[in-house]
N, C-alpha and C. Protein backbone atom coordinates (compact mmCIF):
# COMPACT_ATOMS: atom_id res chain seq x y z
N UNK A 1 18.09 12.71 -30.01
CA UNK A 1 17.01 13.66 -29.83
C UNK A 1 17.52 14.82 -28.98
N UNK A 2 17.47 16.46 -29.43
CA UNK A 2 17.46 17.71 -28.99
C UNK A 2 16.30 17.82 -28.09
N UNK A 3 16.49 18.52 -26.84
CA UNK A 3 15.89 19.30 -26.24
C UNK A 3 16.24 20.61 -25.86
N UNK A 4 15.63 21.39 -26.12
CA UNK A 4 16.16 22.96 -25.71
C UNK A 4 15.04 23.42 -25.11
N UNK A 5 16.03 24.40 -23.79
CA UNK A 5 15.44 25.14 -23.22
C UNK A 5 15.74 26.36 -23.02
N UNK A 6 14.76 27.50 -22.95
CA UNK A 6 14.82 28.91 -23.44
C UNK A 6 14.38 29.69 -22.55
N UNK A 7 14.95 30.23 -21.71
CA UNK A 7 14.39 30.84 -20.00
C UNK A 7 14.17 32.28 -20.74
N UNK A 8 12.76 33.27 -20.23
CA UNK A 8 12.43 34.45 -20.99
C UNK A 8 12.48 35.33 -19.61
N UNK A 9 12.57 36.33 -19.30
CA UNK A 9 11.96 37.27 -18.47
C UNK A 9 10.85 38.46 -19.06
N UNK A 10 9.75 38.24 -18.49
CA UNK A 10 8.44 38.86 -19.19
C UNK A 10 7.75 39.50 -18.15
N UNK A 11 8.98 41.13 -17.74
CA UNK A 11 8.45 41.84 -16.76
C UNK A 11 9.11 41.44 -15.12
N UNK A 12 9.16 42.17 -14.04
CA UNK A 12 9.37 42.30 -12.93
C UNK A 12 8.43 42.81 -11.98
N UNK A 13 8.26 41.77 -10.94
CA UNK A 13 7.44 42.34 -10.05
C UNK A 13 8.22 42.79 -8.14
N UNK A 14 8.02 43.79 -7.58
CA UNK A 14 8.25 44.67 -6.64
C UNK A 14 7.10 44.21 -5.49
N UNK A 15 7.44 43.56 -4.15
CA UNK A 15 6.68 43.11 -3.31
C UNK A 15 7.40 43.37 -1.60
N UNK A 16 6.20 42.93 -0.60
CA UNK A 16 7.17 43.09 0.64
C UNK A 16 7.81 42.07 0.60
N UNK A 17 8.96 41.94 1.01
CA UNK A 17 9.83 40.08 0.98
C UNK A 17 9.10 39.39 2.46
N UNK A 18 8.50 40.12 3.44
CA UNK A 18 7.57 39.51 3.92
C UNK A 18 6.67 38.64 4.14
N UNK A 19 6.28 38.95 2.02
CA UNK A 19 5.53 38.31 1.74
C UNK A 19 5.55 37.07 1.48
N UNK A 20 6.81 36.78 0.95
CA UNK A 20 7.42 35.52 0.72
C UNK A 20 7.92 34.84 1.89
N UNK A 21 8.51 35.23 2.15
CA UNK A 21 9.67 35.04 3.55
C UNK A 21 9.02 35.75 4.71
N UNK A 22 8.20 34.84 6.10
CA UNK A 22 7.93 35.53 7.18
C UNK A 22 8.95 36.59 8.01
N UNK A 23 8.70 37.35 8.30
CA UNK A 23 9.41 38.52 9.30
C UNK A 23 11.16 38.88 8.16
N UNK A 24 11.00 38.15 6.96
CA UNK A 24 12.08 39.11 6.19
C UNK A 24 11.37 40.70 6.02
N UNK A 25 12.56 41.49 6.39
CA UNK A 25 12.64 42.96 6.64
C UNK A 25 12.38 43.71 4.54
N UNK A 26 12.21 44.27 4.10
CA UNK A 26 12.21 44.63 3.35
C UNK A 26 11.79 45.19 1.94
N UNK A 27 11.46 45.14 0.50
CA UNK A 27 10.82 44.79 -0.31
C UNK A 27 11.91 43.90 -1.28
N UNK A 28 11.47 43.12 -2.08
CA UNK A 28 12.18 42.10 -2.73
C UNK A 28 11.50 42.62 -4.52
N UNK A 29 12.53 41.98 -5.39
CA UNK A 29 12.13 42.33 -6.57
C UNK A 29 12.51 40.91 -7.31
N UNK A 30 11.34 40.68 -8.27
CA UNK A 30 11.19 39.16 -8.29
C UNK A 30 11.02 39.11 -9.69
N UNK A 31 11.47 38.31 -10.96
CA UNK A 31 11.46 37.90 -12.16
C UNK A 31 9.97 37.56 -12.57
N UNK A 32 9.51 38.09 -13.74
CA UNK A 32 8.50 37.13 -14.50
C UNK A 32 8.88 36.20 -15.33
N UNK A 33 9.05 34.70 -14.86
CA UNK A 33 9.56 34.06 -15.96
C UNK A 33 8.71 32.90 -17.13
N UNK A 34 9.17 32.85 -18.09
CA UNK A 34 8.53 31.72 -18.88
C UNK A 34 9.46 31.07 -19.55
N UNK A 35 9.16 30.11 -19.89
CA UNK A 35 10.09 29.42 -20.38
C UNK A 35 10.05 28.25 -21.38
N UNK A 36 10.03 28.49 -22.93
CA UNK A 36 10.30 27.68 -23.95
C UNK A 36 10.87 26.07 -24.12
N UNK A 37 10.40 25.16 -24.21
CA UNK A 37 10.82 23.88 -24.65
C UNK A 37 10.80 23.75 -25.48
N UNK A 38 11.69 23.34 -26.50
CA UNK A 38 11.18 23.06 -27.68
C UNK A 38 12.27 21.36 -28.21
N UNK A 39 10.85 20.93 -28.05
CA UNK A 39 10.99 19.17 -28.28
C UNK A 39 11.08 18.99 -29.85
N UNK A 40 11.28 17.86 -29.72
CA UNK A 40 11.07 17.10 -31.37
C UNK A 40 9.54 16.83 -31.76
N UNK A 41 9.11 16.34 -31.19
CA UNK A 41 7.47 16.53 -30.87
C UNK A 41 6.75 17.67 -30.60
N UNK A 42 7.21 18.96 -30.41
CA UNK A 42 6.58 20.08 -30.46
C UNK A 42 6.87 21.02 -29.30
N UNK A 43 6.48 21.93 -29.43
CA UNK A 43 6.81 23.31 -28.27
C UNK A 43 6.07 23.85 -27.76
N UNK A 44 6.76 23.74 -26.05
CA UNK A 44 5.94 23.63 -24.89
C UNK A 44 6.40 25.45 -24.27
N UNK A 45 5.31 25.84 -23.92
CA UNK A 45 5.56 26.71 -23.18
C UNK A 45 5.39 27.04 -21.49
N UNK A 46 5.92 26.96 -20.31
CA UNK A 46 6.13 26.99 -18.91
C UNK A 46 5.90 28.34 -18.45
N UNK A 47 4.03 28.65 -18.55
CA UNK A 47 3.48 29.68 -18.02
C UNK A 47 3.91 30.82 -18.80
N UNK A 48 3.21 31.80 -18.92
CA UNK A 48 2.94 33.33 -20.27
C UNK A 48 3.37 34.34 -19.66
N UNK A 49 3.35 35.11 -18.18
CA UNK A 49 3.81 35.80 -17.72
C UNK A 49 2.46 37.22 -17.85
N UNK A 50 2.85 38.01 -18.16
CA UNK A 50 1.98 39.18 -17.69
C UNK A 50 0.63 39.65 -19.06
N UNK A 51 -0.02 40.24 -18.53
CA UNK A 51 -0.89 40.62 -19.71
C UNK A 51 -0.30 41.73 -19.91
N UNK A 52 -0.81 42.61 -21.63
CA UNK A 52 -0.14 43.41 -22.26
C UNK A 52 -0.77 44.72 -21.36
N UNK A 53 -1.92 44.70 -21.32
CA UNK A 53 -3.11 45.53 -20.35
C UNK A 53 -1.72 46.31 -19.27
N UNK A 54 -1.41 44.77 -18.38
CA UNK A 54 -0.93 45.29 -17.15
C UNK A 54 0.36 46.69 -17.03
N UNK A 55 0.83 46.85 -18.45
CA UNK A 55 1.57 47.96 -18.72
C UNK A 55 1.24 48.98 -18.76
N UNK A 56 0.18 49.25 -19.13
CA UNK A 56 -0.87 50.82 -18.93
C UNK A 56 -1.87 50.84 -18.06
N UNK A 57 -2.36 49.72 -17.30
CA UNK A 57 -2.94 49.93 -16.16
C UNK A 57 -3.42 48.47 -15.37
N UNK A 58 -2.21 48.47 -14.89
CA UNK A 58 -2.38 47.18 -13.72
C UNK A 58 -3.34 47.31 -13.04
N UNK A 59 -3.83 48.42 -12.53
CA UNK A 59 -5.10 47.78 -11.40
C UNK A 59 -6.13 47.97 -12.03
N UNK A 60 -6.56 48.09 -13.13
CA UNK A 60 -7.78 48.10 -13.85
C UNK A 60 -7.68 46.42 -14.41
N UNK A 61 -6.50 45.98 -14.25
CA UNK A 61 -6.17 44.55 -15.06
C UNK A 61 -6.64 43.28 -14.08
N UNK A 62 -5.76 43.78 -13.20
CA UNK A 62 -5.70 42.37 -11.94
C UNK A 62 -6.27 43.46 -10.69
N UNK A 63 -6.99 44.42 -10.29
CA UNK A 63 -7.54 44.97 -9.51
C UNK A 63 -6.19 46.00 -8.76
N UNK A 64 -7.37 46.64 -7.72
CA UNK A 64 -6.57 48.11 -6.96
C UNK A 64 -5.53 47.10 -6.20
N UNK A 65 -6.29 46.03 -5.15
CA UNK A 65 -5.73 45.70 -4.34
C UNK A 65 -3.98 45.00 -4.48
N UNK A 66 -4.06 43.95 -5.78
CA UNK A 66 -3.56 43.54 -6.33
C UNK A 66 -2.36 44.45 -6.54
N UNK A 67 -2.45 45.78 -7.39
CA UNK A 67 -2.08 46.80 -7.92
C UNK A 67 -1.19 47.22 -6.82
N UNK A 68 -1.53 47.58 -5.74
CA UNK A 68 -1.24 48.17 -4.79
C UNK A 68 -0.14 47.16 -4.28
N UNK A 69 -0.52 45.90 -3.50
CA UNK A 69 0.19 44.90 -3.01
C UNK A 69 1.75 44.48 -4.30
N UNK A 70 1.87 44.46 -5.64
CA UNK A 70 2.49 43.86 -6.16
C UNK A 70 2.98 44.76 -7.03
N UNK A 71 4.17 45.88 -7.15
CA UNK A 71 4.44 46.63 -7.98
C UNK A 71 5.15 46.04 -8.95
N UNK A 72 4.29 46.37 -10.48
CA UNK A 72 4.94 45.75 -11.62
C UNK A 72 5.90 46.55 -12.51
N UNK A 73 6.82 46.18 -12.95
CA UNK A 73 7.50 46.88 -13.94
C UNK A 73 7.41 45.88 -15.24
N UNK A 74 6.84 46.15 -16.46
CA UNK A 74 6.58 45.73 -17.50
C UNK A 74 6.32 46.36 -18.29
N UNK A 75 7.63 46.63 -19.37
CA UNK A 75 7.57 47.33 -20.58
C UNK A 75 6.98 46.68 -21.85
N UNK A 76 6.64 47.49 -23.36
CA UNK A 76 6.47 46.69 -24.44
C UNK A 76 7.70 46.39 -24.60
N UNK A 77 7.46 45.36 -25.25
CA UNK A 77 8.59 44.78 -25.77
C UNK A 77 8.88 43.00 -24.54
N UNK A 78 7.99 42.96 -23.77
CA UNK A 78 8.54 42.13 -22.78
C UNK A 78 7.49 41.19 -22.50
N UNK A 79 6.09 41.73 -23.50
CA UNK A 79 5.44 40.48 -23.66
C UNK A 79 5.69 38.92 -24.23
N UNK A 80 4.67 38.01 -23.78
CA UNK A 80 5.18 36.95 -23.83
C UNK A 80 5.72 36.52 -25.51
N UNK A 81 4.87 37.34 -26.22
CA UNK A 81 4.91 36.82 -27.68
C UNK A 81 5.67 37.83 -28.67
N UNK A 82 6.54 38.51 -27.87
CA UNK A 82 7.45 39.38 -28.16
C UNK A 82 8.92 38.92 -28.29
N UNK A 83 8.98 38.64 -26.73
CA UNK A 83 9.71 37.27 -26.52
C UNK A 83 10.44 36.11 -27.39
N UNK A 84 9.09 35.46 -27.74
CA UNK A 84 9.46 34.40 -28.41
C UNK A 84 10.01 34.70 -29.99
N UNK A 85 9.20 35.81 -30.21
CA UNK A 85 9.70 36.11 -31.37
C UNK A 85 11.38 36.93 -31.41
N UNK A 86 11.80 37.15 -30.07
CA UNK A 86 13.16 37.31 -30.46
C UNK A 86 13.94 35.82 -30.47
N UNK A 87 12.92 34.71 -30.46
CA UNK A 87 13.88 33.56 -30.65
C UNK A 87 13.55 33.09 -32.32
N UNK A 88 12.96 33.97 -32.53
CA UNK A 88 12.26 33.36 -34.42
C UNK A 88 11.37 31.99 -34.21
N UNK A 89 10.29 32.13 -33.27
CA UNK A 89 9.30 31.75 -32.65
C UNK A 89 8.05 32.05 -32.98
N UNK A 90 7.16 31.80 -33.90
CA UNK A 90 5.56 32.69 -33.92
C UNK A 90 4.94 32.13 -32.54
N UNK A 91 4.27 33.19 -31.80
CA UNK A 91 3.11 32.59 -30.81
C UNK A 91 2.26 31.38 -31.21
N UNK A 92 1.95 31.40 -32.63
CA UNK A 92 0.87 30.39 -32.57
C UNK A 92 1.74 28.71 -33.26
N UNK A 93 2.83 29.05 -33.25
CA UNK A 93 3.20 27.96 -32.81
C UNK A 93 3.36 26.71 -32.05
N UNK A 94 3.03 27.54 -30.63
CA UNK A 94 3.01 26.74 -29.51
C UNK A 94 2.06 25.58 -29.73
N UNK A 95 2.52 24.20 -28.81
CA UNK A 95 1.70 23.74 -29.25
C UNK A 95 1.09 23.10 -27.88
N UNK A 96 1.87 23.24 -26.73
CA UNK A 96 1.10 23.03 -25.72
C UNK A 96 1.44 24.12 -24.57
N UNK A 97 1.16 24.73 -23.82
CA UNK A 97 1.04 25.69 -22.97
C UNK A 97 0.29 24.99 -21.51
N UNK A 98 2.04 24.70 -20.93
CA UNK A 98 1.91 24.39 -19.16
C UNK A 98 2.01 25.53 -18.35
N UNK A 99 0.66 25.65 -17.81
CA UNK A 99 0.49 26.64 -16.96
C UNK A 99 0.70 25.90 -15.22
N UNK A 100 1.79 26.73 -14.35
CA UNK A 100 2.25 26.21 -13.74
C UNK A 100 0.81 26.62 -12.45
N UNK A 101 0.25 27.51 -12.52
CA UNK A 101 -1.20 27.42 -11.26
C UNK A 101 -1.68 28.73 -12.59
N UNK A 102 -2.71 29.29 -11.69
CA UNK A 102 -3.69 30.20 -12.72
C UNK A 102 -3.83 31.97 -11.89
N UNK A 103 -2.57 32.32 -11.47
CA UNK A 103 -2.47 33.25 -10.68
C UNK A 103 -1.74 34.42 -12.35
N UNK A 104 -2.53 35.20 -12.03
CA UNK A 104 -1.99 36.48 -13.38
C UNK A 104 -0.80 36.80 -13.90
N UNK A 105 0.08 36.51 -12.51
CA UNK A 105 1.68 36.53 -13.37
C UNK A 105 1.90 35.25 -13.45
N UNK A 106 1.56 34.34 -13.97
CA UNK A 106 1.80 33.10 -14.56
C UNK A 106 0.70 32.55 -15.89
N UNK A 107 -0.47 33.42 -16.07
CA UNK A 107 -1.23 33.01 -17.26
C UNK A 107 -1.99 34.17 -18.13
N UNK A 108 -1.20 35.85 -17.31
CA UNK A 108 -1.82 36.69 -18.09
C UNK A 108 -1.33 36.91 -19.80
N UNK A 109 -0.25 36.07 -20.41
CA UNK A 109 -0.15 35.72 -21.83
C UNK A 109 -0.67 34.91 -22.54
N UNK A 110 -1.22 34.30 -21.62
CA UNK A 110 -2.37 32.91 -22.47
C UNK A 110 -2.98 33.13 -23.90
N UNK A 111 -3.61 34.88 -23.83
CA UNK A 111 -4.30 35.53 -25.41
C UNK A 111 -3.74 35.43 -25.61
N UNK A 112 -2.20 35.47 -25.97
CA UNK A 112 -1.87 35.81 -26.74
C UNK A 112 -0.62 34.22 -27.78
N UNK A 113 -1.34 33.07 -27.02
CA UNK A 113 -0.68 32.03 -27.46
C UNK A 113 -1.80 30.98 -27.98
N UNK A 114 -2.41 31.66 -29.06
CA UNK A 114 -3.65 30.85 -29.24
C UNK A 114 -3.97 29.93 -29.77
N UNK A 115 -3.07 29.07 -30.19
CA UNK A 115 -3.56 27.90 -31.05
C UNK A 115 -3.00 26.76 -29.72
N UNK A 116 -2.20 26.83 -28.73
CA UNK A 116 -1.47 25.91 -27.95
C UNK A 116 -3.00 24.81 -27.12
N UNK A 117 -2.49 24.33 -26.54
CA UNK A 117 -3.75 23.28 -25.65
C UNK A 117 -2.94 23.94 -24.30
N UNK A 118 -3.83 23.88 -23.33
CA UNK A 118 -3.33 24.20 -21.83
C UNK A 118 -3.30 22.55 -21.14
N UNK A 119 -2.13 22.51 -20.75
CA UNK A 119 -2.09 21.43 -19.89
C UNK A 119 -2.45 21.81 -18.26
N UNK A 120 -2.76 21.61 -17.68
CA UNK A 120 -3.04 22.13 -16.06
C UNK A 120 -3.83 20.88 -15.43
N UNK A 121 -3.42 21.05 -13.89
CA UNK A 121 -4.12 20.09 -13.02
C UNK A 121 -5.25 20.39 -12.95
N UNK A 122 -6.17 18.86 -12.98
CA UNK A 122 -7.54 19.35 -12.90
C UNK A 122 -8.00 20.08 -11.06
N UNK A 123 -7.44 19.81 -10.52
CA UNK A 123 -7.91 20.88 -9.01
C UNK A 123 -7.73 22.04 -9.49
N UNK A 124 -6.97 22.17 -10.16
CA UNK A 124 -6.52 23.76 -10.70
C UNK A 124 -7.44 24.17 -10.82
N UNK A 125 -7.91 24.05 -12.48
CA UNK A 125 -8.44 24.24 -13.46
C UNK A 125 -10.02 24.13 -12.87
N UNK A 126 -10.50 23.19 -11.84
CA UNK A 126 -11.53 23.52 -11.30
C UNK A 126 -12.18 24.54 -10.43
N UNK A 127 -10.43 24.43 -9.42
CA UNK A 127 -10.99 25.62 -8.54
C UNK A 127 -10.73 27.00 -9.22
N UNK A 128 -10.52 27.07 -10.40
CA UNK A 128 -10.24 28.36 -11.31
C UNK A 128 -11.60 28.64 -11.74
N UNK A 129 -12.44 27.86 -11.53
CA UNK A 129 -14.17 28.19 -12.13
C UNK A 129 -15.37 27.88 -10.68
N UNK A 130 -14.90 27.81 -9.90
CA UNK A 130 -15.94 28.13 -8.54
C UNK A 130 -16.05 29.31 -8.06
N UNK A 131 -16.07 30.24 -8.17
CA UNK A 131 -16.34 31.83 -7.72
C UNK A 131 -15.94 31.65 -6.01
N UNK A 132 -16.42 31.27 -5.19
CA UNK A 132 -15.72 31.37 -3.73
C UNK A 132 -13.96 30.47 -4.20
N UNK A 133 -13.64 29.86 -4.68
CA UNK A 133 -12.14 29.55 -4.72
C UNK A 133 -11.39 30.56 -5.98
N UNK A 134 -12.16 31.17 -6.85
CA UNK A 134 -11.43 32.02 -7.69
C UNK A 134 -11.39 33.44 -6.85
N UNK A 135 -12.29 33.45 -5.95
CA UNK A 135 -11.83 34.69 -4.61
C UNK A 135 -10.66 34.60 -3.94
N UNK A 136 -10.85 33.25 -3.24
CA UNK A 136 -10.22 32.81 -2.10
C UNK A 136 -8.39 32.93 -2.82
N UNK A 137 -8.46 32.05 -3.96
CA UNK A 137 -6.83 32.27 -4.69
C UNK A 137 -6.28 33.09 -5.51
N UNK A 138 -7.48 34.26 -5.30
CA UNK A 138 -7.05 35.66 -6.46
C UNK A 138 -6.57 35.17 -7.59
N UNK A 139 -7.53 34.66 -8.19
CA UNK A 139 -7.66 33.78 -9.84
C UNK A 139 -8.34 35.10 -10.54
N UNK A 140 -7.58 35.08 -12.12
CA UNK A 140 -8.46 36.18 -12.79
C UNK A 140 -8.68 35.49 -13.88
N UNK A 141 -10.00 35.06 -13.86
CA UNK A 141 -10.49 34.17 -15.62
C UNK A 141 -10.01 34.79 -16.52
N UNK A 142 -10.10 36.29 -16.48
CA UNK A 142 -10.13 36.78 -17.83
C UNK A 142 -8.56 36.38 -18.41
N UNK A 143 -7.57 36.15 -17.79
CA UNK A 143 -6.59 35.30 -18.27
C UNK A 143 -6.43 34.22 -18.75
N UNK A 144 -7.27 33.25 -18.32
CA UNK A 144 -7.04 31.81 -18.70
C UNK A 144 -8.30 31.01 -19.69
N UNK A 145 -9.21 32.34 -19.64
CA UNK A 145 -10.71 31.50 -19.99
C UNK A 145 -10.23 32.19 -21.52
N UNK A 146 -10.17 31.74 -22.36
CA UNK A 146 -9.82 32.09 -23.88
C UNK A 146 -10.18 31.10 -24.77
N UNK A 147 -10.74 30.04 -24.34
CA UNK A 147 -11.48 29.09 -25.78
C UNK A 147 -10.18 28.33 -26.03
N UNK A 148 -8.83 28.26 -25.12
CA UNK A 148 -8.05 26.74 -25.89
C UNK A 148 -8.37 25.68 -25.30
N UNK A 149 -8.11 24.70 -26.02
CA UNK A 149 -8.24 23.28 -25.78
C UNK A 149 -7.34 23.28 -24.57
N UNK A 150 -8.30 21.86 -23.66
CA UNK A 150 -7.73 22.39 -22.08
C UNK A 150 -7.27 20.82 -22.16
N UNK A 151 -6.38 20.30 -21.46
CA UNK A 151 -5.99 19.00 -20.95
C UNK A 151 -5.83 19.04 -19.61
N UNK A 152 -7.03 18.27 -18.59
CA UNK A 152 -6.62 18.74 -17.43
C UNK A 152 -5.79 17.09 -16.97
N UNK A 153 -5.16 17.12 -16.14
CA UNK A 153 -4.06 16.20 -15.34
C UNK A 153 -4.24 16.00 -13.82
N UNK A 154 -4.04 14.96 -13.61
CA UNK A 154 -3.75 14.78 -12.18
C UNK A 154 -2.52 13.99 -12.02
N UNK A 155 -1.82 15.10 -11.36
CA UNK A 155 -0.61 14.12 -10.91
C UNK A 155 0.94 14.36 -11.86
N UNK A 156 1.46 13.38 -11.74
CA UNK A 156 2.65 13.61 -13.04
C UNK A 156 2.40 12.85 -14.44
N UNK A 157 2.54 13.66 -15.12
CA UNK A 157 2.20 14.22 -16.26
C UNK A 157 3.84 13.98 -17.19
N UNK A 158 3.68 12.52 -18.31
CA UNK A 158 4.67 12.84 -19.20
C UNK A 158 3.93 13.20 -20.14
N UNK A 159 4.53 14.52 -21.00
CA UNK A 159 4.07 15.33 -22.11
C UNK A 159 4.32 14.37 -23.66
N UNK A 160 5.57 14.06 -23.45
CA UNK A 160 5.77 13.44 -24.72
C UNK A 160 6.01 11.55 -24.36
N UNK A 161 5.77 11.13 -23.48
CA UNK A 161 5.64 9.86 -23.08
C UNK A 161 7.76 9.59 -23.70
N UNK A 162 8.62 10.35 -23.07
CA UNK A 162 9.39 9.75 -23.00
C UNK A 162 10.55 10.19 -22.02
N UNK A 163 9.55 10.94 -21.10
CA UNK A 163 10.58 11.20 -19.82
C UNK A 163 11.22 12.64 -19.57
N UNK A 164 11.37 13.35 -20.94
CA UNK A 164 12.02 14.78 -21.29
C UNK A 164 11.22 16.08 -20.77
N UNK A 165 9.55 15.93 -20.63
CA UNK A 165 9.25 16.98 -20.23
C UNK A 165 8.04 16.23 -19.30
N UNK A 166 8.01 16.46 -18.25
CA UNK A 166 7.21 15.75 -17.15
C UNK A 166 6.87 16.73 -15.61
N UNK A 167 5.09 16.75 -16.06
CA UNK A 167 4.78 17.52 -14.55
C UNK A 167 4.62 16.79 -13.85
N UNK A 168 5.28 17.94 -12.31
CA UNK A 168 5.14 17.15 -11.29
C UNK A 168 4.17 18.29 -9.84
N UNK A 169 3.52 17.64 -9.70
CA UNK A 169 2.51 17.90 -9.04
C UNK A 169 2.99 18.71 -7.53
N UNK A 170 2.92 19.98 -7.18
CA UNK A 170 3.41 20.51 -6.44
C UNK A 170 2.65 21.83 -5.61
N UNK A 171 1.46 20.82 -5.11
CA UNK A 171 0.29 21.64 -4.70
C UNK A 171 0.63 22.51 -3.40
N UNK A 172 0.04 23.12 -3.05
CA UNK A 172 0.35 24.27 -1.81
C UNK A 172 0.01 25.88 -2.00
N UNK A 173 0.76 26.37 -2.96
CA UNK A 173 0.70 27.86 -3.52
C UNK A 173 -1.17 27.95 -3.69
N UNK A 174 -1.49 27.00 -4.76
CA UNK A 174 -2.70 27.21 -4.73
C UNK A 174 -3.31 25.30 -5.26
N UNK A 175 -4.48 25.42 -5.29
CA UNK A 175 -5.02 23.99 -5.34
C UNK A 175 -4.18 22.92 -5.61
N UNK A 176 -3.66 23.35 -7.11
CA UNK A 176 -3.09 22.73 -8.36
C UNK A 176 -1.98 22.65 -8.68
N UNK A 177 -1.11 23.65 -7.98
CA UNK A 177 -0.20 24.00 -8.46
C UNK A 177 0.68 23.08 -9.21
N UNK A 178 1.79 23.15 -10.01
CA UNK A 178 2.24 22.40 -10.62
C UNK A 178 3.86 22.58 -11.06
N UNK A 179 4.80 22.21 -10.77
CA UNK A 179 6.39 22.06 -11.52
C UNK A 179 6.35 21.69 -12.98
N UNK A 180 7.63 21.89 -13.63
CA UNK A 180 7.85 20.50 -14.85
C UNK A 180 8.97 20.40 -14.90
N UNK A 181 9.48 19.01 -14.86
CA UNK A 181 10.46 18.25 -15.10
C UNK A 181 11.43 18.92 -16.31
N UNK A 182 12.47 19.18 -16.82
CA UNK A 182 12.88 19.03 -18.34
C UNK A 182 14.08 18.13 -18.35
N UNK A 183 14.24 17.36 -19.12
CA UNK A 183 15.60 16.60 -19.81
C UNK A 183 16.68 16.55 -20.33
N UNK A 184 17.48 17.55 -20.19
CA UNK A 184 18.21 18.14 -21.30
C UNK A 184 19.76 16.81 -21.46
N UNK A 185 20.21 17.28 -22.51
CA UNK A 185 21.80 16.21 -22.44
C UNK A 185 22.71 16.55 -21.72
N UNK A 186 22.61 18.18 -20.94
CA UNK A 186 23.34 18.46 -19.64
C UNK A 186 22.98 18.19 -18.37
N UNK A 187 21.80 17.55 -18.42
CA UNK A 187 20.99 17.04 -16.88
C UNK A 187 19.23 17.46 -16.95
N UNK A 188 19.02 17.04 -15.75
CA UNK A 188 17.61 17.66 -15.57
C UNK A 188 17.61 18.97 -14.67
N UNK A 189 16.20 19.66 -15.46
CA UNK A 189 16.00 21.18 -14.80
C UNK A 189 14.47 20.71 -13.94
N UNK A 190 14.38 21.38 -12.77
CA UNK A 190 12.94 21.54 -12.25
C UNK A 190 12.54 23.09 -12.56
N UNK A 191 11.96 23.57 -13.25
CA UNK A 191 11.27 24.78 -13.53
C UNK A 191 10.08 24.32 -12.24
N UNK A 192 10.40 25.27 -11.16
CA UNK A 192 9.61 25.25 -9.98
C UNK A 192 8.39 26.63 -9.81
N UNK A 193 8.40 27.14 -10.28
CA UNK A 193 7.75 28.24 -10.24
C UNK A 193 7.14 28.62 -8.91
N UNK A 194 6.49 28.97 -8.44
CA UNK A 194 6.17 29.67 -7.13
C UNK A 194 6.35 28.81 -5.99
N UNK A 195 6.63 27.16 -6.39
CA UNK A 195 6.99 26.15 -5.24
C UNK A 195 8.12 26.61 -4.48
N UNK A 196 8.77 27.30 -5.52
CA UNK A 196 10.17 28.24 -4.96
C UNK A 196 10.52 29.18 -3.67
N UNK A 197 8.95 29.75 -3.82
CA UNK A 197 8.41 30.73 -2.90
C UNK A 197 7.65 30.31 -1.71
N UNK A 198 6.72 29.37 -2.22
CA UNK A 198 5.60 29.38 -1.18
C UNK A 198 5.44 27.65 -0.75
C-alpha cells in the first residue's frame, strides 16, 4: 500500500514575529500550507488555506482588524483548488477534509472542496458555533459553515483504521485544535500546523 504526500503553499502571510515568539524583534513571513494525502482508501486534505475573496479584499473577508494585524500576499493561481489541480486533482474529489482548528488561514478553502466530509474535533467544531467563543478565537463561519458532512472527533482519530493517517489532538492554539499523523514508507510526518507556533 502507497501513501503520498503533497505539501501545497496557498498564499503567504506577513505578521509581527512578536506575535508568535514573545519579545522576538521584528516582522516574520509565514507559509499558507495544505497538504494532500492521497491513500488507497481515498484523499485527505490537511486544512484549505485562504479564501479566493481574501485576494481583492482581505479586510472585507476576515475584517479591518484582522487585515491590518496579518498582511497577506495571495495571488490567483494559489488557491486551494488551483493547487490541486496542478497535481491532476479535481476539488471535488476530496473525500475527506481535516481541518486542523477553524481560524481563516486554515479553512478559508473549504467552498471550494465540496463534496469532502470535514473531520474536526468536536470542541472545535462547537466552539466554532457559540458567538462569545467564535469572538473570543476570531472564528469566521462564513468559512467553514458550507453544508458538508461534518465528522466531529475527540481525541485521536484513525482515518483509515490502519495507522497511515491519524489525528492527534493538540489543543492550545484554539479549543480543538488538531495535528495529523501521516505514514509514509520513508517514515512518519506530523503535519503540526499552528502547534508549531503557538
Amino acid at each position: 500500500m502507497t501513501v503520498k504526500l503533497y505539501a501545497m503553499t496557498c498564499g503567504w502571510i506577513s505578521t509581527d514575529f512578536d506575535l508568535l515568539f514573545a519579545g522576538a524583534p521584528g516582522k516574520v513571513r509565514i507559509p499558507v500550507p495544505a497538504y494532500l494525502i492521497d491513500h488507497p482508501k481515498g484523499r485527505v486534505l490537511f486544512d484549505s488555506g485562504l479564501h479566493p475573496d481574501v485576494q481583492t479584499d482581505a479586510a472585507g473577508r476576515v475584517g479591518a482588524e484582522m487585515a491590518k494585524t496579518f498582511e497577506v500576499e495571495f495571488r490567483p493561481g494559489e488557491e486551494i483548488s488551483t493547487r490541486l489541480e496542478t497535481l491532476d486533482i479535481a476539488a471535488g474529489s476530496i473525500d475527506y477534509l481535516v481541518n486542523s482548528h477553524l481560524h481563516w488561514d486554515h479553512t478559508g478553502g473549504n467552498e471550494l472542496i465540496p463534496n469532502a466530509k470535514i473531520i474536526i474535533q468536536k470542541k472545535e467544531w462547537e466552539a466554532g458555533h457559540v458567538p462569545e467563543l467564535i469572538q473570543q478565537n476570531v472564528f469566521l463561519p462564513a468559512d467553514y459553515n458550507h453544508g458538508h458532512q461534518v465528522q466531529q472527533i475527540e481525541g485521536e482519530y484513525d482515518l483509515f483504521g490502519d495507522g497511515t493517517v491519524v489525528t492527534i489532538p493538540t489543543y492550545g492554539h484554539t479549543p480543538g485544535h488538531q495535528s495529523l499523523k501521516v505514514k509514509l514508507a520513508s517514515g512518519d510526518i506530523i503535519l503540526a500546523a499552528d502547534a508549531c507556533y503557538f
